[in-house]
Protein backbone atom coordinates (compact mmCIF):
# COMPACT_ATOMS: atom_id res chain seq x y z
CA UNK A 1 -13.24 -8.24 8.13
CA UNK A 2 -11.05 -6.67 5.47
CA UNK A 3 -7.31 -7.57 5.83
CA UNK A 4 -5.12 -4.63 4.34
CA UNK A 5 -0.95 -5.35 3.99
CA UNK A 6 1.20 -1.99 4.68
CA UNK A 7 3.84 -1.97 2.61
CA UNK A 8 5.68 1.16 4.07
CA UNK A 9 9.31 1.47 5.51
CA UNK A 10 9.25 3.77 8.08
CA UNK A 11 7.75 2.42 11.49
CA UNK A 12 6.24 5.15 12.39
CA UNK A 13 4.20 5.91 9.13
CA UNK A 14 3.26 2.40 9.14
CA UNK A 15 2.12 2.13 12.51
CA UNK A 16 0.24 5.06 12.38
CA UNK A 17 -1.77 3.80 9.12
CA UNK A 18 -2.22 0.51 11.08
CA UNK A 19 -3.18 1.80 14.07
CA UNK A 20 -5.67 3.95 12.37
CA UNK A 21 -7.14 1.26 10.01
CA UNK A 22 -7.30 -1.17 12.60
CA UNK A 23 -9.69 1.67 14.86
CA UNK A 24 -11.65 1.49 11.40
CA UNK A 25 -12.48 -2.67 11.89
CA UNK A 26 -9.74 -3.34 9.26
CA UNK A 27 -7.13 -5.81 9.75
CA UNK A 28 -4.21 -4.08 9.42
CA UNK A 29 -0.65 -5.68 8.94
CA UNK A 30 2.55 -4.08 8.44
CA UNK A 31 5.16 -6.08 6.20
CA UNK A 32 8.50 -6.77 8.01
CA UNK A 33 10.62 -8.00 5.10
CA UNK A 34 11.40 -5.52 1.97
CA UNK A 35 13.29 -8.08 -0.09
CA UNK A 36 10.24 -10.85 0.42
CA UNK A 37 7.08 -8.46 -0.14
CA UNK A 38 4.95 -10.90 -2.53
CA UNK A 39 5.59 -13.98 -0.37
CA UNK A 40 3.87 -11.98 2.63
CA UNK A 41 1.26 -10.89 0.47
CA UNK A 42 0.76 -14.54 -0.30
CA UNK A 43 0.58 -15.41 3.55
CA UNK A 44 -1.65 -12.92 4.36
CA UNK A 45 -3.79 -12.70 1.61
CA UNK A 46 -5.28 -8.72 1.89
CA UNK A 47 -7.74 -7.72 0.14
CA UNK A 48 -6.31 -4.13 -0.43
CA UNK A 49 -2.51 -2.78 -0.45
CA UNK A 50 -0.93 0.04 0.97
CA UNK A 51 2.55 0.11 -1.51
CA UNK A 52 5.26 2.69 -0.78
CA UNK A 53 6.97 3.60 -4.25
CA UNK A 54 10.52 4.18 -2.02
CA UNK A 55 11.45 1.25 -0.32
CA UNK A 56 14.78 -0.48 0.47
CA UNK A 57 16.07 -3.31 -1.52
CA UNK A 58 13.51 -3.30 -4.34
CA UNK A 59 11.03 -0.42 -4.83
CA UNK A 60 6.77 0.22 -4.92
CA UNK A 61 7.07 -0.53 -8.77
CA UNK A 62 8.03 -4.07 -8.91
CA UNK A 63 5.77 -5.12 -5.82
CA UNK A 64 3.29 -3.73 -7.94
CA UNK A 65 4.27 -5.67 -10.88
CA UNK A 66 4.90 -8.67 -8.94
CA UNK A 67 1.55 -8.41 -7.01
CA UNK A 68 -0.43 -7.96 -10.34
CA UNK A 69 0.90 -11.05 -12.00
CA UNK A 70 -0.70 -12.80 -9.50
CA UNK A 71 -3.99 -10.72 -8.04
CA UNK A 72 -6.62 -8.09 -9.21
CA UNK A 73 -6.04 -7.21 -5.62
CA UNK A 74 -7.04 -3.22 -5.14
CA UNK A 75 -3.37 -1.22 -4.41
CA UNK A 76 -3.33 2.45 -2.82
CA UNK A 77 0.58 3.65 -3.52
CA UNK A 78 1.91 6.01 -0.84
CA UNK A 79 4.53 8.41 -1.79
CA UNK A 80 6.48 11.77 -1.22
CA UNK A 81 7.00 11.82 -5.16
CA UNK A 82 3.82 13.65 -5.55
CA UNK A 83 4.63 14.58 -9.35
CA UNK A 84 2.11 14.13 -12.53
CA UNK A 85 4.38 11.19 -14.02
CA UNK A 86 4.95 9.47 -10.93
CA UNK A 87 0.81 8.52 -10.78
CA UNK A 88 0.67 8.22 -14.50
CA UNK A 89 3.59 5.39 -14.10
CA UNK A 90 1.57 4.08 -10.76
CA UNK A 91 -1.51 4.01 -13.06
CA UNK A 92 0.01 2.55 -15.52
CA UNK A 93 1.24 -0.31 -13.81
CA UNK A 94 -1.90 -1.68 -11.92
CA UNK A 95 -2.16 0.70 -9.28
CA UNK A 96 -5.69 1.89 -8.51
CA UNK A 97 -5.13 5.16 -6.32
CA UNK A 98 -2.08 7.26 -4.75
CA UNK A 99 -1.86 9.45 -1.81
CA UNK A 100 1.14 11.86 -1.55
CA UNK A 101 2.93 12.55 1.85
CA UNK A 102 2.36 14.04 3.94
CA UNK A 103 -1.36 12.79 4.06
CA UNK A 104 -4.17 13.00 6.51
CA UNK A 105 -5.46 9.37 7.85
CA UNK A 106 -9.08 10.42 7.30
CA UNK A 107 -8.43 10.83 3.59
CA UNK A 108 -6.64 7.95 3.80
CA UNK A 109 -9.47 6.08 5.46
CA UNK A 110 -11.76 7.79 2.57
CA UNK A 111 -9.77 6.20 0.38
CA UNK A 112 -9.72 2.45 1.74
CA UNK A 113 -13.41 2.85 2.25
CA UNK A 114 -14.06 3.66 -1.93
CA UNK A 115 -11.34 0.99 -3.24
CA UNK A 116 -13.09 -1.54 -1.15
């Protein structure tokens, strides 16, 4: 079974996408503490991310940094910045996909299902 970390700040976003994923035969695991995302990616060991660029204390960028000096690990970033140089930077710093908000779970789903 696939084990994917949500990295997303607002419960009900995040509960949605794990409720959804988990209906899918994913493992799906919200994080719980902003300011210690890599040591729960550590823990838990997924093999895909779900990375919110806006998050409190430190943002989607460093995890992403963070997360690829350590793993090859495949990362989806979830945003409402939805602009050209927003995915260009995501791109450009080890992310493999983005979805803008609003976004529908079954393109969401679509997109687990290729990065996997």
């Amino acid at each position: 079974m696939y084990k994917l970390l949500i990295v997303e700040d607002d419960p009900v976003i995040a509960g949605a996408m794990a409720e959804y994923l988990t209906g899918w035969g994913y493992q799906a695991r919200a994080a719980e503490d902003f300011a210690a995302v890599l040591e729960e990616f550590v823990s838990f060991d997924p093999h895909l991310v779900l990375l919110d660029l806006k998050l409190p204390v430190l943002g989607g960028f460093h995890w992403c940094r963070e997360i690829r000096r350590i793993s090859t690990v495949p990362i989806l970033f979830i945003t409402s910045v939805s602009d050209n140089m927003t995915a260009v930077t995501a791109m450009g710093m080890g992310a493999d996909d983005l979805i803008a908000k609003p976004f529908d779970l079954n393109v969401l789903g679509a997109k687990v299902d290729a990065l996997l």
